[in-house]
C-alpha atoms as a PDB file:
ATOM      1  CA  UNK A   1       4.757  19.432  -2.915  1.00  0.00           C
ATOM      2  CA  UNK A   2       5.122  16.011  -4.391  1.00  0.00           C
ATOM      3  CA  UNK A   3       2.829  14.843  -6.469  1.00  0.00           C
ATOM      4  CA  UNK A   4       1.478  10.483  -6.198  1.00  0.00           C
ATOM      5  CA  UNK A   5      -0.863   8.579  -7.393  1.00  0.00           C
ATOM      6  CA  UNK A   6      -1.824   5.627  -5.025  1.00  0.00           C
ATOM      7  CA  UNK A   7      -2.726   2.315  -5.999  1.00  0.00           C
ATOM      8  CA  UNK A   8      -4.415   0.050  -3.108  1.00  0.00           C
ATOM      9  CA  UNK A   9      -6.716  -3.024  -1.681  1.00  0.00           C
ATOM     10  CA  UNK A  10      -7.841  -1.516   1.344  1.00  0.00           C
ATOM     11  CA  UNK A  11      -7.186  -3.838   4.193  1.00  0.00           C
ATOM     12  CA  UNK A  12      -7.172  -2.316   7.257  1.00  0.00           C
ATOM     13  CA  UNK A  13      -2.817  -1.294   6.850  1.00  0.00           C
ATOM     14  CA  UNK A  14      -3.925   0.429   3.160  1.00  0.00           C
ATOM     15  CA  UNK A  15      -6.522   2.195   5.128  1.00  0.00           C
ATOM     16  CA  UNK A  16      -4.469   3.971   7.514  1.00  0.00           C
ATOM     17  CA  UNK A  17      -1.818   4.568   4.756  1.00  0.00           C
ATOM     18  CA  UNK A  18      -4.714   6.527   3.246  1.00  0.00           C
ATOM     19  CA  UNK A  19      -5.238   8.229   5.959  1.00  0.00           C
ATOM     20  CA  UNK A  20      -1.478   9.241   6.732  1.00  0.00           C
ATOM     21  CA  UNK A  21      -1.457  10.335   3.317  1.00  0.00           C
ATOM     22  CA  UNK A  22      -4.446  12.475   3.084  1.00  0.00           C
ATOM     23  CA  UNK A  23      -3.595  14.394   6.428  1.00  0.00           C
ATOM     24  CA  UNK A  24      -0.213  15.107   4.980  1.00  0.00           C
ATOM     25  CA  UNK A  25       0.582  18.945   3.887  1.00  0.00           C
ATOM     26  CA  UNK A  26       3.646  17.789   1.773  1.00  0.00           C
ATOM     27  CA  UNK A  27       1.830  15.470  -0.642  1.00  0.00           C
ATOM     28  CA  UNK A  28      -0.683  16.260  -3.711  1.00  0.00           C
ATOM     29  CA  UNK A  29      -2.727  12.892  -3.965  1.00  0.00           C
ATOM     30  CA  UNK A  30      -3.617  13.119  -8.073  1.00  0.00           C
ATOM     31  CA  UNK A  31      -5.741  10.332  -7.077  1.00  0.00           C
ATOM     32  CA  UNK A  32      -6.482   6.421  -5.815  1.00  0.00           C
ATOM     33  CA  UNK A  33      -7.263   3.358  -7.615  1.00  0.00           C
ATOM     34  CA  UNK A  34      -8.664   0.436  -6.241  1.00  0.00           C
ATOM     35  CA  UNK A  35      -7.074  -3.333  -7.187  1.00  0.00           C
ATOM     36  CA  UNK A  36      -8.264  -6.599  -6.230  1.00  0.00           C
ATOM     37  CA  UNK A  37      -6.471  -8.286  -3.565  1.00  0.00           C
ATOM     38  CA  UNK A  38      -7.305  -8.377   0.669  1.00  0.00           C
ATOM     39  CA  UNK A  39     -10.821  -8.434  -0.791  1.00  0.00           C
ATOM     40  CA  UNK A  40     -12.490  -8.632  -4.355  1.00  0.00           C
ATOM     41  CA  UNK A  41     -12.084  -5.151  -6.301  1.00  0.00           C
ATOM     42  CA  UNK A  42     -15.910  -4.077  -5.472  1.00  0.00           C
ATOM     43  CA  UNK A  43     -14.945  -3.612  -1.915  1.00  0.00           C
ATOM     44  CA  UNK A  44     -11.692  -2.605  -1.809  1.00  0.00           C
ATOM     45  CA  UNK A  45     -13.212   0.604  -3.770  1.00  0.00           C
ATOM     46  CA  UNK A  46     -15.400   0.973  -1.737  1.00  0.00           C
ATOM     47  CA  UNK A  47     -13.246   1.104   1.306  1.00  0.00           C
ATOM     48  CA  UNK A  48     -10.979   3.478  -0.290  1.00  0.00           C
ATOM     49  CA  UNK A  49     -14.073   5.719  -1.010  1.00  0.00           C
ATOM     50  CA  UNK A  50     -15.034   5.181   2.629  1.00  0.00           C
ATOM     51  CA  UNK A  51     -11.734   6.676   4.152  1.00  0.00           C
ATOM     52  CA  UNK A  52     -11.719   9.592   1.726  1.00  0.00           C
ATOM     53  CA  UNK A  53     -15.088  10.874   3.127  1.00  0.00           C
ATOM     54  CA  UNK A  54     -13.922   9.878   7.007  1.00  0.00           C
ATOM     55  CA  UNK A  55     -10.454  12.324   6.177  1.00  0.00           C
ATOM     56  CA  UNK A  56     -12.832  14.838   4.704  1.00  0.00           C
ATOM     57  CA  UNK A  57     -10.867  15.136   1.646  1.00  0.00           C
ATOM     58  CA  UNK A  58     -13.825  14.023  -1.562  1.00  0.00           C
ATOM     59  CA  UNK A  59     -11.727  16.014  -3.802  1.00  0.00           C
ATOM     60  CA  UNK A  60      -9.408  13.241  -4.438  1.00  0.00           C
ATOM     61  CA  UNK A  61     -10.989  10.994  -7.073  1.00  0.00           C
ATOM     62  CA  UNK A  62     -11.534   6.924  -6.986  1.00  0.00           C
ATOM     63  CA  UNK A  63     -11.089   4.848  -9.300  1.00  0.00           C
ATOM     64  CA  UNK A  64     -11.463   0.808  -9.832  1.00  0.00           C
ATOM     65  CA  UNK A  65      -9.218  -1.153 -11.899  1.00  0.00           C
ATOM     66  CA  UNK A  66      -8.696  -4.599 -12.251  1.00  0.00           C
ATOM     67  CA  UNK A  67     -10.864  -7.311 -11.078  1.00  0.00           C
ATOM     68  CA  UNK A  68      -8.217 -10.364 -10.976  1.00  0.00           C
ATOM     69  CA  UNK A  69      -4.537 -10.983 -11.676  1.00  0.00           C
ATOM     70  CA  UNK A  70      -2.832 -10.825 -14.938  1.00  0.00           C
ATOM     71  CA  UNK A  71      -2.533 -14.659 -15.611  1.00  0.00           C
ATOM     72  CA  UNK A  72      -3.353 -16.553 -12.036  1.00  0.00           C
ATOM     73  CA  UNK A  73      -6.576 -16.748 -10.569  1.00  0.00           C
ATOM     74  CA  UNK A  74      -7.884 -14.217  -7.873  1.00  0.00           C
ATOM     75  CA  UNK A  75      -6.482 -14.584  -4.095  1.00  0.00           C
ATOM     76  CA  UNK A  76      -8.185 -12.891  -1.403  1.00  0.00           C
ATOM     77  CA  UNK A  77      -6.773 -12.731   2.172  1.00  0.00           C
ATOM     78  CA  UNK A  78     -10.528 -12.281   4.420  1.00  0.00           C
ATOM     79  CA  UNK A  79      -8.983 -14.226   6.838  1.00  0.00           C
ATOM     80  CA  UNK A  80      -6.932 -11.780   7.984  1.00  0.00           C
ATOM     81  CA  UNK A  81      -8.561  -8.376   6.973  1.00  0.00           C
ATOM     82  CA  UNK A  82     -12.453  -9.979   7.398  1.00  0.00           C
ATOM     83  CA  UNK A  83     -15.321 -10.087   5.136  1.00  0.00           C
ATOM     84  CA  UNK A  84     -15.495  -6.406   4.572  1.00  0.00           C
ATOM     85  CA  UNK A  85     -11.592  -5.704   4.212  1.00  0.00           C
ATOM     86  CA  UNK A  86     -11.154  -2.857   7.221  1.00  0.00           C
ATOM     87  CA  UNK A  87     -13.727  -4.897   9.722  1.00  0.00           C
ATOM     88  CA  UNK A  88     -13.219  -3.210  12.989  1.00  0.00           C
ATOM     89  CA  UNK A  89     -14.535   0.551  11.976  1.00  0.00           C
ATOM     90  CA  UNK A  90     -18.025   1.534  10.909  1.00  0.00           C
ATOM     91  CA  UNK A  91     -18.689   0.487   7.309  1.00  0.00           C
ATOM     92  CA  UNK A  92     -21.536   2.166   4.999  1.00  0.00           C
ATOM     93  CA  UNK A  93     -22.056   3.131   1.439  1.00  0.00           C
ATOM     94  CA  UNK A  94     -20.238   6.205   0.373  1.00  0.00           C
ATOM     95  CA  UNK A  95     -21.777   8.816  -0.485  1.00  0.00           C
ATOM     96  CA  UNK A  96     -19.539  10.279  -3.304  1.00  0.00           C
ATOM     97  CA  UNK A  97     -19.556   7.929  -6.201  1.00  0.00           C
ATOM     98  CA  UNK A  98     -16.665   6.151  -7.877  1.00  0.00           C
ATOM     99  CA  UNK A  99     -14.802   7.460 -11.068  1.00  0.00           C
ATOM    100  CA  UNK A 100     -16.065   6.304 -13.997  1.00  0.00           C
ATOM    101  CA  UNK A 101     -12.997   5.660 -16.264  1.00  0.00           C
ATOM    102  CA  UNK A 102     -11.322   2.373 -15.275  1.00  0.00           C
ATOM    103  CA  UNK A 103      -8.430   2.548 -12.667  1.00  0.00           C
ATOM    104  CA  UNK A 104      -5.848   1.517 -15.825  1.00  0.00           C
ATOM    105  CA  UNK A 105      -6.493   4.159 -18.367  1.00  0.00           C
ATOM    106  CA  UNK A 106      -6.800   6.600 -15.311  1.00  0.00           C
ATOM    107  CA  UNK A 107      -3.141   5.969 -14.468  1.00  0.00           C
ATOM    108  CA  UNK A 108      -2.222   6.656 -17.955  1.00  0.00           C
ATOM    109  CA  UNK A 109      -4.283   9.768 -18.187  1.00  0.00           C
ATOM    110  CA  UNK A 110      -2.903  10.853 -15.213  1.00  0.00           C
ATOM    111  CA  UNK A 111       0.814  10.075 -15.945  1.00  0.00           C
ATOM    112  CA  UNK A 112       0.217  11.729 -19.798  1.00  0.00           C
ATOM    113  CA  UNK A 113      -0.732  14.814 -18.331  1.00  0.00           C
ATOM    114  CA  UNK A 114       2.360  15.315 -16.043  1.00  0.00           C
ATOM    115  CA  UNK A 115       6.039  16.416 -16.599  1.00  0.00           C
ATOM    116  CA  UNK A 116       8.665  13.755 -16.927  1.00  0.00           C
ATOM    117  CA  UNK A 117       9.823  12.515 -13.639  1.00  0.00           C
ATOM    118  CA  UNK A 118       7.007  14.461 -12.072  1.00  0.00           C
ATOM    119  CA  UNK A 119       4.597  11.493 -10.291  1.00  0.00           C
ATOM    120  CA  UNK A 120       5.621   8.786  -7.683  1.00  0.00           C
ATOM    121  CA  UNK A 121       3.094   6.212  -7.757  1.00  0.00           C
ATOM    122  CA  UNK A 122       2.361   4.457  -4.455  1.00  0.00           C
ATOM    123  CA  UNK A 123       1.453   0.770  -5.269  1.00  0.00           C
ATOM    124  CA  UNK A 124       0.417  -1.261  -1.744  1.00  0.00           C
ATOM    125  CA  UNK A 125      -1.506  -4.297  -3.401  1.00  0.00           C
ATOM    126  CA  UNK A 126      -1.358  -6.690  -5.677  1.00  0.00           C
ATOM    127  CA  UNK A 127       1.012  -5.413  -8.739  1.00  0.00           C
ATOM    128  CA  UNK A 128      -2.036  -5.374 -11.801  1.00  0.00           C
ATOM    129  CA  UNK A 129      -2.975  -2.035 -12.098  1.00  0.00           C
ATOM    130  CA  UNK A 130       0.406  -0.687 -12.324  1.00  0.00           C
ATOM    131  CA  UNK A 131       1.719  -3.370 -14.440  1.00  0.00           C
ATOM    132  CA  UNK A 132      -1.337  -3.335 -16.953  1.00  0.00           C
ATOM    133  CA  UNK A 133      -0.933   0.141 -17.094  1.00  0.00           C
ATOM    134  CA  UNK A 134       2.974  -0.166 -18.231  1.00  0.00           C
ATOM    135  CA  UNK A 135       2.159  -2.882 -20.779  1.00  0.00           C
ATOM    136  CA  UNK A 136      -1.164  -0.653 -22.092  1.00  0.00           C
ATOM    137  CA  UNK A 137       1.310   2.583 -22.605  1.00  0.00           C
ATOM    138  CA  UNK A 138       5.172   1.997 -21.545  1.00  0.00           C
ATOM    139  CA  UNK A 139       4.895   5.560 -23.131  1.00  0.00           C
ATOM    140  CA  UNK A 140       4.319   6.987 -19.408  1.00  0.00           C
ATOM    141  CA  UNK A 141       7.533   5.423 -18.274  1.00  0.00           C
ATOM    142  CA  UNK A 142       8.837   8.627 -18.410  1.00  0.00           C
ATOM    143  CA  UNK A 143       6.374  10.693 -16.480  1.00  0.00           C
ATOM    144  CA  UNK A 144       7.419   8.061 -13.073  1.00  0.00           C
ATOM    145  CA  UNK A 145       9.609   9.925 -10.607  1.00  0.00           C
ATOM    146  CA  UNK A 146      10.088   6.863  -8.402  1.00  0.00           C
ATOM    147  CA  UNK A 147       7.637   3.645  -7.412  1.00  0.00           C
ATOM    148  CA  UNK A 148       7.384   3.605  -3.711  1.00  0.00           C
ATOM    149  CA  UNK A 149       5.603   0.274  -2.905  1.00  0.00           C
ATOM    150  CA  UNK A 150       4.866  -2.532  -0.808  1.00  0.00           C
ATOM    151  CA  UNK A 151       5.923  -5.659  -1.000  1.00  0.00           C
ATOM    152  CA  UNK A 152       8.127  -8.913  -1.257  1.00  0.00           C
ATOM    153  CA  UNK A 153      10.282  -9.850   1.147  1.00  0.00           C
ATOM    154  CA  UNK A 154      14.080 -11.607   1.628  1.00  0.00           C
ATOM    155  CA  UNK A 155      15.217 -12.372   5.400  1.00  0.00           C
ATOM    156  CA  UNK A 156      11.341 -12.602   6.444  1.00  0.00           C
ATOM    157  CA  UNK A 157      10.231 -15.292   4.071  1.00  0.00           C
ATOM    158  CA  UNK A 158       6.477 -15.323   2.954  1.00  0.00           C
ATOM    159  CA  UNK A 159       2.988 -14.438   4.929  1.00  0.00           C
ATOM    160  CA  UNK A 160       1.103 -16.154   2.600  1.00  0.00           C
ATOM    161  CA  UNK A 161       3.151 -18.946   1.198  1.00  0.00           C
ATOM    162  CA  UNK A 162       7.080 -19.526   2.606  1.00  0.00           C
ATOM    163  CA  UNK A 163       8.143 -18.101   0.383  1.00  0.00           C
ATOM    164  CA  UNK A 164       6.046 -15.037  -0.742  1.00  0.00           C
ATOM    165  CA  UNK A 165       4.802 -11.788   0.456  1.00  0.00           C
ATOM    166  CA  UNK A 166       1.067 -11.690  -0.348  1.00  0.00           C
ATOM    167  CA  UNK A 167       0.952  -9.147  -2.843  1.00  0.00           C
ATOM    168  CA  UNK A 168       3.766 -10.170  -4.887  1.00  0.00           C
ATOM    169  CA  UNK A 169       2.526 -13.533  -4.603  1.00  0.00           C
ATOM    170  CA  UNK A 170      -1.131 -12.515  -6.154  1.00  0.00           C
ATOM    171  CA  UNK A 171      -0.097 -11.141  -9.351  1.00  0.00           C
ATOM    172  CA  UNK A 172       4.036 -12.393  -8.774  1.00  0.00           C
ATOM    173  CA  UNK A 173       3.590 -11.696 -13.293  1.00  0.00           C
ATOM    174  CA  UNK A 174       2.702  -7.871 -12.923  1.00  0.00           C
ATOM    175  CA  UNK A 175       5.441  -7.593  -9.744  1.00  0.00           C
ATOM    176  CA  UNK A 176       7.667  -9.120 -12.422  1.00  0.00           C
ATOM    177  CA  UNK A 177       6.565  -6.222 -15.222  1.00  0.00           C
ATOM    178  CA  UNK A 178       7.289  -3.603 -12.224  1.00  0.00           C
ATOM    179  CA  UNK A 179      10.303  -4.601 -11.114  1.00  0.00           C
ATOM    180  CA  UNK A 180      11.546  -4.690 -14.994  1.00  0.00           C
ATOM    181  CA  UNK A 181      10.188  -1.621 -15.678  1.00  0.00           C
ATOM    182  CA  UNK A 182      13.255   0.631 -15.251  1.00  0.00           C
ATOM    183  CA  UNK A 183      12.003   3.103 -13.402  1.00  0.00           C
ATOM    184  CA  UNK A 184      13.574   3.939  -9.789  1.00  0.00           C
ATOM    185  CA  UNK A 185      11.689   1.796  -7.373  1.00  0.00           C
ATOM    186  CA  UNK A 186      11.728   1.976  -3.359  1.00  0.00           C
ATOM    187  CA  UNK A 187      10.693  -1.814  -2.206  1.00  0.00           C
ATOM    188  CA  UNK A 188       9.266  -2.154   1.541  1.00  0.00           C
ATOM    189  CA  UNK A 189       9.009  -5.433   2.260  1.00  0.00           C
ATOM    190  CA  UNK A 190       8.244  -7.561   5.206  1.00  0.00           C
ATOM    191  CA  UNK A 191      11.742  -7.183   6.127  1.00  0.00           C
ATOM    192  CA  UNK A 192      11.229  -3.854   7.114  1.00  0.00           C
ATOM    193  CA  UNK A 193       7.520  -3.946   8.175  1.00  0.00           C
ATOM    194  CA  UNK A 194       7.680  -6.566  10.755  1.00  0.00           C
ATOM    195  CA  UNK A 195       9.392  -4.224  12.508  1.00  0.00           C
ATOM    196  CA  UNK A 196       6.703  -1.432  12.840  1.00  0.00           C
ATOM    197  CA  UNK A 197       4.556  -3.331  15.168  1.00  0.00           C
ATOM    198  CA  UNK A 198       1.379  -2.185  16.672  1.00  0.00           C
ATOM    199  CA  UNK A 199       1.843  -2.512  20.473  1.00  0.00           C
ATOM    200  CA  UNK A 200      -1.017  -1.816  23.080  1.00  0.00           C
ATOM    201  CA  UNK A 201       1.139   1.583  24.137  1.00  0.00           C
ATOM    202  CA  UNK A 202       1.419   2.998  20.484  1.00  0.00           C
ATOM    203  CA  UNK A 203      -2.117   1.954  19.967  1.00  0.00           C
ATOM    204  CA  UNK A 204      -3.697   3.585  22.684  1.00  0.00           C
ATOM    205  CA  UNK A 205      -1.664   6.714  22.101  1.00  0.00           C
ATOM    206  CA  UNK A 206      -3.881   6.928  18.413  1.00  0.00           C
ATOM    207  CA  UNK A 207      -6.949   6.240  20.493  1.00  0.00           C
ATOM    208  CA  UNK A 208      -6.387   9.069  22.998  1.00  0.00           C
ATOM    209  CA  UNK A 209      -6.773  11.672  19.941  1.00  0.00           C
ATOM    210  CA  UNK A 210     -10.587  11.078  20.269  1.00  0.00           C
ATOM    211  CA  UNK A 211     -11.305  12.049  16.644  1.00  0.00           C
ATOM    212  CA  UNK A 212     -13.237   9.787  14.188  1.00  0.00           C
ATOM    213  CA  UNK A 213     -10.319   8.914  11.938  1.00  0.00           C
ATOM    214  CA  UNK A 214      -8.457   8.068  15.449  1.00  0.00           C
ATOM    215  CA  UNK A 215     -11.361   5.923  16.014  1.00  0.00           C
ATOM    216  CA  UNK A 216     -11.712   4.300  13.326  1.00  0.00           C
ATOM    217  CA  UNK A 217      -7.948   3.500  13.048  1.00  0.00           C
ATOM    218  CA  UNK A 218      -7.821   2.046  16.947  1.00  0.00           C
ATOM    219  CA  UNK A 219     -11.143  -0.120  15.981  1.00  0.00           C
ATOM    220  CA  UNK A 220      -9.381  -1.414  12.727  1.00  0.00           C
ATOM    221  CA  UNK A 221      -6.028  -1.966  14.109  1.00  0.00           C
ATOM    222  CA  UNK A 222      -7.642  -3.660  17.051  1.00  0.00           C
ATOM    223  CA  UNK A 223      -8.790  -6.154  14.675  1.00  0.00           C
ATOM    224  CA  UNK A 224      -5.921  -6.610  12.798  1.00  0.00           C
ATOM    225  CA  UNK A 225      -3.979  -7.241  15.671  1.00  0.00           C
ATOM    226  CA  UNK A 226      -5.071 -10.794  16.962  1.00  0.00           C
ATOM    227  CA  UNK A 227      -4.434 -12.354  13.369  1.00  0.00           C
ATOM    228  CA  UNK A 228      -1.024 -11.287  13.101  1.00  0.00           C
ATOM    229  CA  UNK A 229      -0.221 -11.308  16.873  1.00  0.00           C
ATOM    230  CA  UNK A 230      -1.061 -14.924  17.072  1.00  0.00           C
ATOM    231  CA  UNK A 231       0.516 -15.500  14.114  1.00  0.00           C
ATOM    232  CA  UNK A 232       3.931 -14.171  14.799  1.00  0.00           C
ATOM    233  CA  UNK A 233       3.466 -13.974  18.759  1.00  0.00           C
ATOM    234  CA  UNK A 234       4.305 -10.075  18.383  1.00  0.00           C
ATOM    235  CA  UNK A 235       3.080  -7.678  20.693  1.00  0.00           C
ATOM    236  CA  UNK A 236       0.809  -6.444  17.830  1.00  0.00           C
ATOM    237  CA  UNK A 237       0.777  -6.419  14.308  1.00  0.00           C
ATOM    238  CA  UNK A 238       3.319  -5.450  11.528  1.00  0.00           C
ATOM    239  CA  UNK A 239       1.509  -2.085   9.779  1.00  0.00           C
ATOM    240  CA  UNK A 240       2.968  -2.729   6.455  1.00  0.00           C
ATOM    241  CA  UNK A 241       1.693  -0.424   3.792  1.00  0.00           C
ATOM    242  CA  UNK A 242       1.679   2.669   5.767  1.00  0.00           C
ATOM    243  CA  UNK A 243       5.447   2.089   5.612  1.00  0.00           C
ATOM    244  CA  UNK A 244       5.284   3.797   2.356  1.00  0.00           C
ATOM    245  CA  UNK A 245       3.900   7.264   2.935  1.00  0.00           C
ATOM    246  CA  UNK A 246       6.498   7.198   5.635  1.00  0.00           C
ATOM    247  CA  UNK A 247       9.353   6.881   3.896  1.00  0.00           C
ATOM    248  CA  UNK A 248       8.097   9.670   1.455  1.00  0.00           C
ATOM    249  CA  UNK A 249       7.733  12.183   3.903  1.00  0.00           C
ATOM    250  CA  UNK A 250      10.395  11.022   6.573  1.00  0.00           C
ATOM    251  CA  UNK A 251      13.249   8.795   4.751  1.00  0.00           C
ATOM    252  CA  UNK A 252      15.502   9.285   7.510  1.00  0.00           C
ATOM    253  CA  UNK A 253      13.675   6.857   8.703  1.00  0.00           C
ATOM    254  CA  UNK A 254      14.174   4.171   6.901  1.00  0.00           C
ATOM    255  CA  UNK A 255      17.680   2.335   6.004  1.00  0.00           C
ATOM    256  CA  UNK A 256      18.037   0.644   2.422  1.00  0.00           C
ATOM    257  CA  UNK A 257      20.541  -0.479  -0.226  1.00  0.00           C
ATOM    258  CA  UNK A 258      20.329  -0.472  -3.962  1.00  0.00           C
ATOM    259  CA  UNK A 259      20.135  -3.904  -5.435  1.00  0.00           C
ATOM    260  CA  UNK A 260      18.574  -6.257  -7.999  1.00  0.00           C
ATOM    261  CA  UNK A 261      14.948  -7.762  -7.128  1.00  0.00           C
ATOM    262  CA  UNK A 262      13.361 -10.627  -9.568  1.00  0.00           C
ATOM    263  CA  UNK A 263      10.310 -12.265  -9.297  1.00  0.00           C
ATOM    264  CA  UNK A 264       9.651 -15.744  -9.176  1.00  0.00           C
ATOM    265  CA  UNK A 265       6.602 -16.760 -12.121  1.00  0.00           C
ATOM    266  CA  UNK A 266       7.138 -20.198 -12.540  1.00  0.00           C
ATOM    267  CA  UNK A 267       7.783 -22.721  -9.993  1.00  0.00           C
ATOM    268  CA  UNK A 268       4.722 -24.284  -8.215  1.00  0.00           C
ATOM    269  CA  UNK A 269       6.480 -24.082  -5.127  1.00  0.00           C
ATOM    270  CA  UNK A 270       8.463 -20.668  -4.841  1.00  0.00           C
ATOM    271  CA  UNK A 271       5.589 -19.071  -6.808  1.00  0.00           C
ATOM    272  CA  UNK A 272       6.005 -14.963  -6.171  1.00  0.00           C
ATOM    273  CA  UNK A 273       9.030 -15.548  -4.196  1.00  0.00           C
ATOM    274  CA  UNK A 274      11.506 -12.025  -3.961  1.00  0.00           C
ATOM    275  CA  UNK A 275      15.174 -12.582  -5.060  1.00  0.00           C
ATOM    276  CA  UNK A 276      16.564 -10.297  -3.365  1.00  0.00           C
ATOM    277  CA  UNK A 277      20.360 -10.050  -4.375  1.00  0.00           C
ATOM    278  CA  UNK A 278      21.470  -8.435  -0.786  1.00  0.00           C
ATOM    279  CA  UNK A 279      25.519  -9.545  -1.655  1.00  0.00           C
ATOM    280  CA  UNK A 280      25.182  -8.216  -5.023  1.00  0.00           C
ATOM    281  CA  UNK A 281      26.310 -12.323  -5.979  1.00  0.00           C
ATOM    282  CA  UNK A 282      24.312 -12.598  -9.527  1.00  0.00           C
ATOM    283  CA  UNK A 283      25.167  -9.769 -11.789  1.00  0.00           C
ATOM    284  CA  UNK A 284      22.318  -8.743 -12.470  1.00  0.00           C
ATOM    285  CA  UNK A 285      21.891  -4.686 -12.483  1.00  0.00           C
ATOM    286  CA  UNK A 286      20.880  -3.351  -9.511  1.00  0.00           C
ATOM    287  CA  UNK A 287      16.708  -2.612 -10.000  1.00  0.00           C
ATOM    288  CA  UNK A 288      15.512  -1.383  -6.432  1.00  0.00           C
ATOM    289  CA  UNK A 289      16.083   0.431  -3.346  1.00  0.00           C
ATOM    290  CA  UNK A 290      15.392  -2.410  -0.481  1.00  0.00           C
ATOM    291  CA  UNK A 291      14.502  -1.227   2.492  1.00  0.00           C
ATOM    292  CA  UNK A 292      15.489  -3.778   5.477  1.00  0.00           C
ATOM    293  CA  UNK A 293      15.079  -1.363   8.554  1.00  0.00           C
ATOM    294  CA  UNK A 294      13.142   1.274   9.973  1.00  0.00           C
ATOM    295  CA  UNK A 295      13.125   3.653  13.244  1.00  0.00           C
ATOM    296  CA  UNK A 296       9.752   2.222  14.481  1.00  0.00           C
ATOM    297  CA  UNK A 297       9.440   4.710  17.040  1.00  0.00           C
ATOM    298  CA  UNK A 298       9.642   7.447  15.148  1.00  0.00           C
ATOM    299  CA  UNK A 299       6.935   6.033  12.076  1.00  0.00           C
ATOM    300  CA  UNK A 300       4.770   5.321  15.192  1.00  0.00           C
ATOM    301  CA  UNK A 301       5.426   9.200  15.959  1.00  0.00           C
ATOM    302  CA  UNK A 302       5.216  10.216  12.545  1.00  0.00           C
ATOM    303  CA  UNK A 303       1.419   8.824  12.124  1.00  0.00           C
ATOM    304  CA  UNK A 304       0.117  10.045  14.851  1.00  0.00           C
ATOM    305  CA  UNK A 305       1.124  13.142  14.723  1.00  0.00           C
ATOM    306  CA  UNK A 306      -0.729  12.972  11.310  1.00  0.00           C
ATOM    307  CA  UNK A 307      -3.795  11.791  13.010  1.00  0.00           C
ATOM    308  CA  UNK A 308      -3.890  14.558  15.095  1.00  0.00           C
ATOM    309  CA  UNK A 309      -4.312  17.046  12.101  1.00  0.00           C
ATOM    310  CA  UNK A 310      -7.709  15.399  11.908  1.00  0.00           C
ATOM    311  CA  UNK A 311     -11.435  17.355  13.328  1.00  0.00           C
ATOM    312  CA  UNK A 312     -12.820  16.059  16.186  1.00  0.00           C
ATOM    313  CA  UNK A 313     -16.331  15.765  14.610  1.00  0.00           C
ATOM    314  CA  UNK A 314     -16.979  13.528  11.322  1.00  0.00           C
ATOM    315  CA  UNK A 315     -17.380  15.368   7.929  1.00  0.00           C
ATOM    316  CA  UNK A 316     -20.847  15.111   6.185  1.00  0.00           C
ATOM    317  CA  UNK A 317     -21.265  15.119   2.851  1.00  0.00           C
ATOM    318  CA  UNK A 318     -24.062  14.954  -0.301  1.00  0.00           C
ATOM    319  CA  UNK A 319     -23.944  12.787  -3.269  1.00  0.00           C
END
């Protein structure tokens, strides 16, 4: 069983990606920790705490890390997740509470307590946590299997900028401190996830499993379909950050090729931008696994099949 650590700004796409994870037999979840990013870090925990009680699975613990970016100021995205992040399911206070240690020194007291090469961590925000984490103790370097995250993008351009993937472009300083790391990394991008898209057909397939989670995931998805759909004129939306899971327990999936990835920190107008080196044309050392395509039929299999592992009634639970 593979052991991750998740790292996320729940957003309706981190949400399900929680939820594909937590239904999954093949993957130990040591924990989540909550960034700032689609919405300000005291939602985004909260929404992760919110679809660990609606997959039943309160043994996995939550905790919130940091509040802005390393060095620019705090970008939120509302106007394409809503106010509360996952608008478009049923939204209440959890009733398990949050971890107390901060989200930072819980990564590190994770990673410290694992083999080398033991942990993948699963990073589908804004960079911050990870990166703060790798500047606070590059000791657990070691302990990293493989980063399998979210983000960037080459032959796509930018959703937030035209040049930059929102999450790189949030905290493009702690993408930069990832991608330098030296650690294996698997990079999904928008290349890749603008080709999952949420059609009516796929959608109402998750609906017709009539459980809660199934629910909540058609009501969320619903939502985030008619910013990106009129965006992009796709038949749906792009489910990026669920992406990830996928590749870890389905690769086959997923095509990629290993090459060199730097971050943009410094100009106004490319700000977060993704240098992808596709042609291997700079010399610089190959840093990343890219993935550009992926079987979208089969992901759209692949979670809903997961779905399906869900109850049909809603767990309860005391504080």
């Amino acid at each position: 069983m593979k052991k991750i650590l998740i790292d996320c700004d729940p957003g309706q796409d981190d949400a399900v990606m929680l939820l594909l994870a937590m239904a999954s037999r093949d993957l130990e979840i040591l924990g989540v920790t909550a960034v700032a990013g689609n919405v300000p870090l005291d939602l985004t925990q909260r929404n992760i705490r919110i679809i660990r009680e609606l997959a039943g699975r309160t043994d996995i613990p939550v905790h919130a890390g940091c509040r802005r970016p390393m060095v620019r100021p705090p970008m939120t995205a509302e106007s394409v997740h809503g106010p509360t992040g996952i608008d478009g399911m049923d939204i209440h206070d959890p009733a398990m509470p949050l971890g107390a240690a901060h989200g930072v020194d819980f990564i590190i007291d994770t990673l410290r307590a694992q083999a080398d090469a033991s942990v993948t961590l699963v990073p589908t925000g804004p960079l911050t946590n990870i990166a703060m984490a790798i500047v606070k103790d590059p000791s657990i370097l070691p302990k990293i299997e493989r980063i399998v995250m979210m983000g960037g993008a080459m032959r796509e351009g930018g959703n937030f900028s035209p040049s930059a993937e929102f999450n790189i472009l949030v905290d493009p300083h702690a993408a930069h401190v990832v991608f330098d790391c030296g650690r294996p990394i698997t990079a999904i991008g928008l290349d890749a996830s603008h080709q999952v898209v949420t059609t009516r057909p796929r959608l109402e397939a998750i609906e017709a499993l009539g459980t809660p989670a199934s629910a909540a995931v058609h009501g969320m998805l619903g939502f985030f379909n008619r910013h990106d759909s009129l965006k992009y004129g796709f038949g749906g939306a792009p489910l990026h950050d669920p992406c990830t899971i996928a590749w870890l327990l389905a690769p086959d999936l997923f095509a990629s090729k290993h090459v060199n990835v730097a971050v943009e920190t410094g100009s106004p107008l490319t700000m977060g931008h993704t240098a992808v080196d596709f042609w291997h044309v700079s010399g610089r050392d190959p840093n990343c696994d890219w993935v550009h395509s992926v079987d979208a039929d089969g992901f759209y299999t692949l979670l809903t099949d997961h779905l399906a592992r869900y109850p049909l009634r809603r767990p309860t639970f005391q504080p």
